[in-house]
Protein backbone atom coordinates (compact mmCIF):
# COMPACT_ATOMS: atom_id res chain seq x y z
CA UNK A 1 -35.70 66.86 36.05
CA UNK A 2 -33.02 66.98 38.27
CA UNK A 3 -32.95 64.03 40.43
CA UNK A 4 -34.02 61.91 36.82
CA UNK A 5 -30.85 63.19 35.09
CA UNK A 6 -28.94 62.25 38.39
CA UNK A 7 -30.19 58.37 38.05
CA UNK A 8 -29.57 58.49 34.21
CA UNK A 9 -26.13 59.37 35.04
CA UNK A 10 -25.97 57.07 37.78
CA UNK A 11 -27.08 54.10 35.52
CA UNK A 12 -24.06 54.85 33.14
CA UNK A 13 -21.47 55.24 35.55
CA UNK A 14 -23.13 51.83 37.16
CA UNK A 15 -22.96 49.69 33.90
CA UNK A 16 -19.08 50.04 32.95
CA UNK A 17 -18.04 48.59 36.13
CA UNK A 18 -20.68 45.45 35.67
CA UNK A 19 -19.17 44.34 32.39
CA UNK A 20 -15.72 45.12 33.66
CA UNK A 21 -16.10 42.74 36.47
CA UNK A 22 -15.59 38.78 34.88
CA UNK A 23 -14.69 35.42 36.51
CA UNK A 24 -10.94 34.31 35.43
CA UNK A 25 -8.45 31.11 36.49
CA UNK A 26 -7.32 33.20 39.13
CA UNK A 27 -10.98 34.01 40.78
CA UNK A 28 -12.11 30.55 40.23
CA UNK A 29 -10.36 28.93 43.52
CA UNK A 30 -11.20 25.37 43.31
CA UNK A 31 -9.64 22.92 45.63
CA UNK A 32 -8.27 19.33 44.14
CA UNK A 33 -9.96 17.61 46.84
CA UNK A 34 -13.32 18.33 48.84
CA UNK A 35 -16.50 17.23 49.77
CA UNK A 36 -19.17 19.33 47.89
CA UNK A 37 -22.19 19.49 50.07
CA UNK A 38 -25.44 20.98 48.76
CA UNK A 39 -29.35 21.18 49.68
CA UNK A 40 -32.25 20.09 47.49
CA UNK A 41 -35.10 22.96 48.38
CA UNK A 42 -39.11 22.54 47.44
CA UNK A 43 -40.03 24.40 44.40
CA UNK A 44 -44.21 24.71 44.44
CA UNK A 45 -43.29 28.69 45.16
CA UNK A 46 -39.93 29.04 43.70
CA UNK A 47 -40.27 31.57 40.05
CA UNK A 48 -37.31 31.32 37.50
CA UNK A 49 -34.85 34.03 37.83
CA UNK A 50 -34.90 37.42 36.08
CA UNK A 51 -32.58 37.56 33.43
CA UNK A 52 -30.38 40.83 32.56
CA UNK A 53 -28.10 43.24 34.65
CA UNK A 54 -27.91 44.69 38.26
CA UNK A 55 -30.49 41.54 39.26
CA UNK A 56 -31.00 40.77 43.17
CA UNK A 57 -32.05 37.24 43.01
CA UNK A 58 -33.36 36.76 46.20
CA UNK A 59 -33.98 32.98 47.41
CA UNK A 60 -33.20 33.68 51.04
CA UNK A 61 -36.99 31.44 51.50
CA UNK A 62 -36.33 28.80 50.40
CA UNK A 63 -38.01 25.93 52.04
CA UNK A 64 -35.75 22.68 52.19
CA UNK A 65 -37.02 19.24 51.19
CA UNK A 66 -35.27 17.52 53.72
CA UNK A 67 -32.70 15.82 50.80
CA UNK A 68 -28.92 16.84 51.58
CA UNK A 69 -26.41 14.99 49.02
CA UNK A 70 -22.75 15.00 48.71
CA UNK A 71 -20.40 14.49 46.20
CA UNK A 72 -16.63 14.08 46.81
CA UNK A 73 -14.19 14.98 44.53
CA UNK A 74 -10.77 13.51 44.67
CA UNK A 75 -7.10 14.91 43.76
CA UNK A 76 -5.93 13.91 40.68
CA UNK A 77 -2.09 14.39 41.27
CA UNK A 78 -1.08 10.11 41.65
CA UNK A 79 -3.22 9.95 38.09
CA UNK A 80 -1.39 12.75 36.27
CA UNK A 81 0.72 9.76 34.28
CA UNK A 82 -2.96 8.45 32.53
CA UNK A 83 -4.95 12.11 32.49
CA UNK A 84 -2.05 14.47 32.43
CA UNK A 85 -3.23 17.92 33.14
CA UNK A 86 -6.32 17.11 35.51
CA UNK A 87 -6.88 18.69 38.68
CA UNK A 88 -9.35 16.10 40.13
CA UNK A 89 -12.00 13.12 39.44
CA UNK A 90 -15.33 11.81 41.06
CA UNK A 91 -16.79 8.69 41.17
CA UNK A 92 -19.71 8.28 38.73
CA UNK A 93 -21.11 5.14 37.40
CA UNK A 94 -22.32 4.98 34.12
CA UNK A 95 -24.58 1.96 32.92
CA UNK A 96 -25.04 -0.63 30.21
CA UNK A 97 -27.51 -1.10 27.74
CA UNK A 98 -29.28 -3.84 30.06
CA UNK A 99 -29.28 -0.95 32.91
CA UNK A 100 -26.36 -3.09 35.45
CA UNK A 101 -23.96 -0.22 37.24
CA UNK A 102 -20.38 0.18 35.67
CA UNK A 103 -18.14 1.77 38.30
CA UNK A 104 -16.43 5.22 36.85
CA UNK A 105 -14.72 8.17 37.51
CA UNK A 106 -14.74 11.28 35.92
CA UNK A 107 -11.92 13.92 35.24
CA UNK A 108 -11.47 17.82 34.91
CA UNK A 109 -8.70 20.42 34.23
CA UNK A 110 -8.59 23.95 35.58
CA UNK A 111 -6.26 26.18 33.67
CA UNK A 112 -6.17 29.48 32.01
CA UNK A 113 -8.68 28.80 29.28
CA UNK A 114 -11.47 27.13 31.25
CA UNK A 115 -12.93 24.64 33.81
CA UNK A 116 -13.61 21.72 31.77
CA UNK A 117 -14.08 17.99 31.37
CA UNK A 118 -11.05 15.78 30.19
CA UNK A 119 -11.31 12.02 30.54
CA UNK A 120 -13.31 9.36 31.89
CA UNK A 121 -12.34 6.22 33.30
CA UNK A 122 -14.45 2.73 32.30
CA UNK A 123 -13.82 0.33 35.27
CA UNK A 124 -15.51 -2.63 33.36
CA UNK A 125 -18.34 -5.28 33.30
CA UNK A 126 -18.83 -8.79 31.72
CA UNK A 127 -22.64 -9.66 32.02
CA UNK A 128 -24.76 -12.44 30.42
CA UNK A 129 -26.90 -11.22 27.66
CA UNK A 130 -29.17 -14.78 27.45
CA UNK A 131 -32.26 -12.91 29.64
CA UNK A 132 -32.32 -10.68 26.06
CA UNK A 133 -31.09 -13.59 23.22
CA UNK A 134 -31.91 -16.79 24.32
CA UNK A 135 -28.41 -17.71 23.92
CA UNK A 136 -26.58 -19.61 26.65
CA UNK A 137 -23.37 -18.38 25.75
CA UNK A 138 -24.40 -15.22 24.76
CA UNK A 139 -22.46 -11.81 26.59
CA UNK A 140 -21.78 -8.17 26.40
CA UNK A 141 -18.17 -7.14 27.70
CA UNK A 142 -17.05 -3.70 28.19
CA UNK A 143 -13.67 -3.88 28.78
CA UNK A 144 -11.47 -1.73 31.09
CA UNK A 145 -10.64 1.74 29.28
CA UNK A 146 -9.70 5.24 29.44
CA UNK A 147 -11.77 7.64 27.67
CA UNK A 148 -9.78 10.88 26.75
CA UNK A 149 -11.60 13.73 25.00
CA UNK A 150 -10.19 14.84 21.97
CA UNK A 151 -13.24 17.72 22.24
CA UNK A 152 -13.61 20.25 25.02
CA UNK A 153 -16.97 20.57 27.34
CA UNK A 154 -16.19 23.60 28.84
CA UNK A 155 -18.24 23.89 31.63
CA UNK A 156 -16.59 27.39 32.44
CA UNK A 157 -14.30 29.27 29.05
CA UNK A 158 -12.23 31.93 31.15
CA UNK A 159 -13.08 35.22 31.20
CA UNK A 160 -16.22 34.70 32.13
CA UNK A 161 -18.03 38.17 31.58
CA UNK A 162 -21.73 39.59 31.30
CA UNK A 163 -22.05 38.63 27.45
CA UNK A 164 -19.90 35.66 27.43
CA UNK A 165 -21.46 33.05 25.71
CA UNK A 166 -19.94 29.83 24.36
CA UNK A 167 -20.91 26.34 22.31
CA UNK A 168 -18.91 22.42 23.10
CA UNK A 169 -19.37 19.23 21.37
CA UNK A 170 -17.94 16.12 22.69
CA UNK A 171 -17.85 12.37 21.88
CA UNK A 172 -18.24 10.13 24.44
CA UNK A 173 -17.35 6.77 23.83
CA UNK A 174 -17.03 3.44 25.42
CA UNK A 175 -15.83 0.37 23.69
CA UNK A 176 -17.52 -3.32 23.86
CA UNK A 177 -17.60 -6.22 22.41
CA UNK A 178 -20.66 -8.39 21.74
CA UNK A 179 -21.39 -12.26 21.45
CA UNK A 180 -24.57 -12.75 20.14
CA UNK A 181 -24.80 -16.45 18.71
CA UNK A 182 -28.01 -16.02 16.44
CA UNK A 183 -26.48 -12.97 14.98
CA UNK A 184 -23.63 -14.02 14.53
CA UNK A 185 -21.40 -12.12 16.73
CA UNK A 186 -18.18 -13.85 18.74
CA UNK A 187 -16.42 -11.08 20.58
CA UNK A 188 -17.34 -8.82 18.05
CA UNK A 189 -16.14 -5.29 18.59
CA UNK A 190 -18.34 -2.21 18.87
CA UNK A 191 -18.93 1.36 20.24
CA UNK A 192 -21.51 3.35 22.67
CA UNK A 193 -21.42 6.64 21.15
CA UNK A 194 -23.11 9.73 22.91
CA UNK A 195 -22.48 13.38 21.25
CA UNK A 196 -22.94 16.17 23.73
CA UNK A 197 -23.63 19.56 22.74
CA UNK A 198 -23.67 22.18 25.04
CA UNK A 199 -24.41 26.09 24.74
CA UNK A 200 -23.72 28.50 27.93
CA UNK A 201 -24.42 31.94 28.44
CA UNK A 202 -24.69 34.59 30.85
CA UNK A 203 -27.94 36.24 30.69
CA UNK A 204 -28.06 37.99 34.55
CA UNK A 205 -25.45 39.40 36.53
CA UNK A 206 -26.29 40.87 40.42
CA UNK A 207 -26.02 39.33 43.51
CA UNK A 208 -27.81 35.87 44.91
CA UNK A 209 -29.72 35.10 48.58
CA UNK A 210 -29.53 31.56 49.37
CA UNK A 211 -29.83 30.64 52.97
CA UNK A 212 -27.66 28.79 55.09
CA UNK A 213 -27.85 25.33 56.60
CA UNK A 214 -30.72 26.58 59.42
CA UNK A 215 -33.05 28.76 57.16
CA UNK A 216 -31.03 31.79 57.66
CA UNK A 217 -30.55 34.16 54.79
CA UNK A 218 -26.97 34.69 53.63
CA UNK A 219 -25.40 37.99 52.83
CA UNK A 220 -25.76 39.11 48.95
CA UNK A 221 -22.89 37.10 46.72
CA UNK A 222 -21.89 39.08 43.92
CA UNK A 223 -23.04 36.05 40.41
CA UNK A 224 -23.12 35.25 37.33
CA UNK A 225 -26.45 33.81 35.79
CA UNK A 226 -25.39 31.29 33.25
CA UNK A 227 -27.90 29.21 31.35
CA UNK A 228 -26.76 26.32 29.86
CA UNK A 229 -28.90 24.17 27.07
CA UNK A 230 -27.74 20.33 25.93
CA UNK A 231 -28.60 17.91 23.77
CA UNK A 232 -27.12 14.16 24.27
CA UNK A 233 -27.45 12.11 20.96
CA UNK A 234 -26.95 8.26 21.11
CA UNK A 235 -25.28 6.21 18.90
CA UNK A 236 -24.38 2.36 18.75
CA UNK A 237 -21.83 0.76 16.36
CA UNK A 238 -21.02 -2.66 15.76
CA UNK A 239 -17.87 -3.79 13.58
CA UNK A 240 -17.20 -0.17 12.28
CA UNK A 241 -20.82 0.08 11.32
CA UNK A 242 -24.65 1.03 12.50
CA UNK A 243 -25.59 -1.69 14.29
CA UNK A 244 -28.62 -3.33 13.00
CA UNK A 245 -32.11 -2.50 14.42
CA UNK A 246 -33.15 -5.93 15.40
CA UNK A 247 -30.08 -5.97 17.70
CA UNK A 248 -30.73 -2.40 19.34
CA UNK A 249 -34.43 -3.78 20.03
CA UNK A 250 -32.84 -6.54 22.32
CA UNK A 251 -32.06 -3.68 24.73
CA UNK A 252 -34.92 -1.44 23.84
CA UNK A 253 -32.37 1.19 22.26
CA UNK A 254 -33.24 3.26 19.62
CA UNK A 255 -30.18 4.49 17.11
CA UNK A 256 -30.40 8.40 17.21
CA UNK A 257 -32.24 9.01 20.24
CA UNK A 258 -32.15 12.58 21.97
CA UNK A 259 -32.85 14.06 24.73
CA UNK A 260 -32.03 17.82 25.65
CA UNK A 261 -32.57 19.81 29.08
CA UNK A 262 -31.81 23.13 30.19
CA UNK A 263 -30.45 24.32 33.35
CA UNK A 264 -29.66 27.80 35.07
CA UNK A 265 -26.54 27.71 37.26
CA UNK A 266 -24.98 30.80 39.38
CA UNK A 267 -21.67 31.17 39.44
CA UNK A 268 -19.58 33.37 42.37
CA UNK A 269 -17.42 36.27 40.42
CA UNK A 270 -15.20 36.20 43.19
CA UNK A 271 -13.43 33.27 45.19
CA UNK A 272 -15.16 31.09 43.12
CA UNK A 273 -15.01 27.16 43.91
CA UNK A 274 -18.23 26.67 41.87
CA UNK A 275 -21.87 26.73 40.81
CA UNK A 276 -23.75 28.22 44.58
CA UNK A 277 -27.17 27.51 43.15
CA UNK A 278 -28.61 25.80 40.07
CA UNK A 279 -32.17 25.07 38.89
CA UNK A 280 -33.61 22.54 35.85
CA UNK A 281 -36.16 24.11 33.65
CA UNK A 282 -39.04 22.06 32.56
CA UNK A 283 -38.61 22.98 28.26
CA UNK A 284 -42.42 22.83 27.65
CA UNK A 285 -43.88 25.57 30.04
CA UNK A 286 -40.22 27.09 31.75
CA UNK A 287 -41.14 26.02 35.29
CA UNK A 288 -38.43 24.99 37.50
CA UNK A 289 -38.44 21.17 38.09
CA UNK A 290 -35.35 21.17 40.40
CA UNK A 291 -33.54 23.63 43.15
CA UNK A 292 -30.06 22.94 44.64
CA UNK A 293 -28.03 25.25 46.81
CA UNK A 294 -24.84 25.21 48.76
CA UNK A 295 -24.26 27.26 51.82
CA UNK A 296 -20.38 26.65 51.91
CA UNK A 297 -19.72 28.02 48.66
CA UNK A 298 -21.67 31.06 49.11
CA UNK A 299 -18.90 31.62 52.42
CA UNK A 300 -16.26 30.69 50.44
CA UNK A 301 -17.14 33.86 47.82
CA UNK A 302 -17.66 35.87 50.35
CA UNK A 303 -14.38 34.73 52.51
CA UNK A 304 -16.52 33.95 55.31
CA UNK A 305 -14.87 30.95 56.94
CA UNK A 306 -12.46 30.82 54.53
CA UNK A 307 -9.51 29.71 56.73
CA UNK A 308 -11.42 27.23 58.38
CA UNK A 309 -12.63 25.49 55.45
CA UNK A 310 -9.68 25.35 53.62
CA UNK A 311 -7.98 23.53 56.90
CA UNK A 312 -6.10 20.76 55.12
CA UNK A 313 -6.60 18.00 57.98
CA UNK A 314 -7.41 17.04 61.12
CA UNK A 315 -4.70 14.65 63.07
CA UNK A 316 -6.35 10.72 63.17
CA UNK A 317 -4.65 8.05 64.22
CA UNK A 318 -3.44 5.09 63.55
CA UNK A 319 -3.95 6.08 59.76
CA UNK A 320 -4.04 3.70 58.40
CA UNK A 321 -5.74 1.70 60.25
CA UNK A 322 -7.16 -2.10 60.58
CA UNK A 323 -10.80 -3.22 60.54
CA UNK A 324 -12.18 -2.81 64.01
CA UNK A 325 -9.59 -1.21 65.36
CA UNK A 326 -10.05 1.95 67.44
CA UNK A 327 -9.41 5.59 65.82
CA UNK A 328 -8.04 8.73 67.84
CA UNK A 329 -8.74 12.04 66.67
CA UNK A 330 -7.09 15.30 67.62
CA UNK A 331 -9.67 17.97 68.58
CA UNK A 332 -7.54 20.65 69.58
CA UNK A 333 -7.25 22.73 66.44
CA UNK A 334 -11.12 22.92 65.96
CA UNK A 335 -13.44 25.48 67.92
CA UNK A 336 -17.20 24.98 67.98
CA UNK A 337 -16.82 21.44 67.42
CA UNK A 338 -20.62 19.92 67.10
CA UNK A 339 -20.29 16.15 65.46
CA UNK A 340 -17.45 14.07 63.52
CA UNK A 341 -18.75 12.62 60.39
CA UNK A 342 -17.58 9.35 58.34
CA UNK A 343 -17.90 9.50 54.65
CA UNK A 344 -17.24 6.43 52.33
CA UNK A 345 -15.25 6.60 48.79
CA UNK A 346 -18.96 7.41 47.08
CA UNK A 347 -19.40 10.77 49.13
CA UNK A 348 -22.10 8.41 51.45
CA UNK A 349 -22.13 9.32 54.88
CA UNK A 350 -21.23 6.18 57.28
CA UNK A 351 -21.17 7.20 60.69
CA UNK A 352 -21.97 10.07 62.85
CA UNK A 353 -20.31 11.15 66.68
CA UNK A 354 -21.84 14.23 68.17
CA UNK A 355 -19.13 15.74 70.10
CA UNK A 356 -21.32 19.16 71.51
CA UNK A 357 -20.60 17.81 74.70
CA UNK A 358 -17.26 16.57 75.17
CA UNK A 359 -14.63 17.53 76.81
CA UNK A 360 -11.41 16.88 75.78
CA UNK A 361 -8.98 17.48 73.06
CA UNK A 362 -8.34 13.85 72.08
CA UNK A 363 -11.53 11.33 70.91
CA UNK A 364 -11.22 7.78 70.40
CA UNK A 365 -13.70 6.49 68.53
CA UNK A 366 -14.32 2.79 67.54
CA UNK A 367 -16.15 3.01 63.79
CA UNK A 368 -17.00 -0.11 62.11
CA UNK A 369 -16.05 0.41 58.84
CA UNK A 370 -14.76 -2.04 56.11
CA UNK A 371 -11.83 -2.02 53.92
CA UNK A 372 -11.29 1.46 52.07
CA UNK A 373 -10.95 5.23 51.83
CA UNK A 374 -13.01 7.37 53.70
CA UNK A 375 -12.88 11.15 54.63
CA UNK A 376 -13.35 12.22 57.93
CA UNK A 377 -15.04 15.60 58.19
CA UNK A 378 -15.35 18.00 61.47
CA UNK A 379 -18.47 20.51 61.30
CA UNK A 380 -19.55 23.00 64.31
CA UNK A 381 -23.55 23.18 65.24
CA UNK A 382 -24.21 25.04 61.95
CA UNK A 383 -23.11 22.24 59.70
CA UNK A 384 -19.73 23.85 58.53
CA UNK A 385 -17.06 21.81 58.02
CA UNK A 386 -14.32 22.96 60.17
CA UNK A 387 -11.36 20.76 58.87
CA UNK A 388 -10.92 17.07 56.89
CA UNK A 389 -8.62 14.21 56.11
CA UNK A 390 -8.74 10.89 54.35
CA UNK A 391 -8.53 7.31 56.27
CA UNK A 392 -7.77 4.40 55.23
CA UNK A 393 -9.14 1.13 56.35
CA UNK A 394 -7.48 -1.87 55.76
């Protein structure tokens, strides 16, 4: 009876400090500029996690796919006059109704109520529409624009604690306007409307096993289990109305349509630079369609590294430099020093120097890279990146 009572008591001193602990602006350490590298891992023997408190999630197995992806994200500070109050932007391309690429970047703000999504930005695209119509003239322009939400998508609503729970709606919206001679439309002004709704809550707290970059399980991170369900509804006006049926049947585009998902991210409590592991759900039977993981952040909350990832840059020179020209890079501040990797504005890795073997403390390097930015990114033999700066190419 003794050693029952014990755990009983145990269990309630245990459970205070759980719900006391909570992710805030000050825990969630996110930097205004990096490259976010993370692992896609097979999921034929991967089960959902268990939801509720004091979970180990242990994923420590997990068998990669071979599929490593980056994303970069880049500092918003020289676009604070346009999206005033973002911390950074990514490239993402959104797409017309006839499926052609429209360059894009995205925006978010970090501040003391949230993590969230503020603005996107609509490069443009004029394309011919006669493949659809018939008509010679015929054309779909989206113009150049700047989409600022007047609604939040908070993607994290500070604090962030074991029964936090909370609902967005947004409207995103891109402007066009549509010549269509057998309807007649000349320039004629309408909107791509999608409404997002979103609903995330934390239904597991514990700790999370991911393993690093060579199959090696990582020490426990102390997470939050947030699931997060969405529905996207689309809607298409045309001169401040519905636009007609026969028109949205051009594009195969049906007014209304939905689709909704649901995905389970994990979220550091401490040191927190974002999600460490996230999995889809398939809606009809719950099994997981999709498992991502990222060994850096997992460091990061557990400060292991930290210094060295959060080196600001690595000397290169000439910066910038021209087209074929030949690149110098300092070597003397990095230890462990396994390859120097060349990333393009779209987080695509270019090029690729293993440096294992060398000896010195200056490279020169002769890349052949065209016109732009790119990021050039040090990692030692397990993959982590050991320091970073941005080149430009002209």
């Amino acid at each position: 009876m003794k050693k029952i009572l014990l755990s009983v008591l145990g269990l309630v001193a245990f459970g205070p400090l759980l719900l006391a602990q909570s992710l805030t602006s000050s825990s969630f350490i996110r930097p205004a500029a990096f490259v976010d590298t993370f692992y896609y891992a097979g999921v034929s023997s991967v089960s959902p996690a268990t939801q509720g408190l004091a979970q180990t999630w242990d994923y420590s197995n997990l068998v990669p796919n071979g599929n490593i992806a980056t994303q970069q994200f880049f500092s918003a500070g020289d676009s604070l006059v346009y999206y005033p109050g973002t911390l950074q932007y990514r490239l993402r391309d959104l797409y017309s109704p006839t499926g052609q690429a429209i360059p894009s970047a995205e925006f978010t703000s970090v501040n003391s109520s949230g993590y969230t999504l503020s603005a996107t930005y609509v490069s443009g695209l004029t394309e011919s529409l006669t493949a659809f119509t018939g008509g010679a003239n015929d054309q779909l322009e989206i113009p150049q624009q700047r989409v600022i939400y007047t609604d939040t998508l908070f993607y994290l609503k500070f604090p962030v604690g074991s029964q936090s729970s909370w609902s967005s709606q947004y409207n995103h919206r891109v402007n066009y306007n549509a010549t269509v001679a057998s309807a007649g439309l000349n320039g004629t002004p309408g909107v791509f409307q999608t409404t997002f709704s979103q609903t995330r809550s934390v239904v597991g707290t514990g700790q999370i096993i991911i393993p690093d970059e060579n199959g090696n399980a990582m020490p426990p991170v102390d997470a939050f289990m947030i699931e997060v369900t969405e529905s996207n509804v689309d809607s298409v006006f045309l001169g401040g109305a519905p636009a007609p049926a026969p028109l949205l049947g051009l594009f195969g585009l049906t007014q209304g349509s939905t689709v909704t998902s649901k995905t389970v991210l994990f979220y550091p409590i401490n040191n927190c630079e974002g999600p460490l592991a996230s999995y889809s759900v398939d809606e009809v039977n719950g099994s997981i369609l999709g498992f991502i993981y990222r060994p850096r952040t997992a460091r990061k909350a557990n400060s292991i590294g930290l210094a060295q990832m959060d080196l600001i840059s690595t000397n290169v020179y000439p910066n910038p430099m021209l087209q074929g020209g030949s690149l110098n890079i300092d070597l003397s501040v990095t230890a462990d020093l396994a390859a120097i990797k060349i990333y393009n504005i779209q987080g695509q890795q270019v090029a690729e120097y293993n440096t294992s073997e060398i000896n010195t403390q200056n490279l020169s390097i002769t890349p052949n890279l065209g016109e732009g930015i790119y990021l050039i990114s040090l990692v030692n033999q397990s993959g982590v990146e050991l320091s970073r700066t941005k080149l430009q190419v002209l």
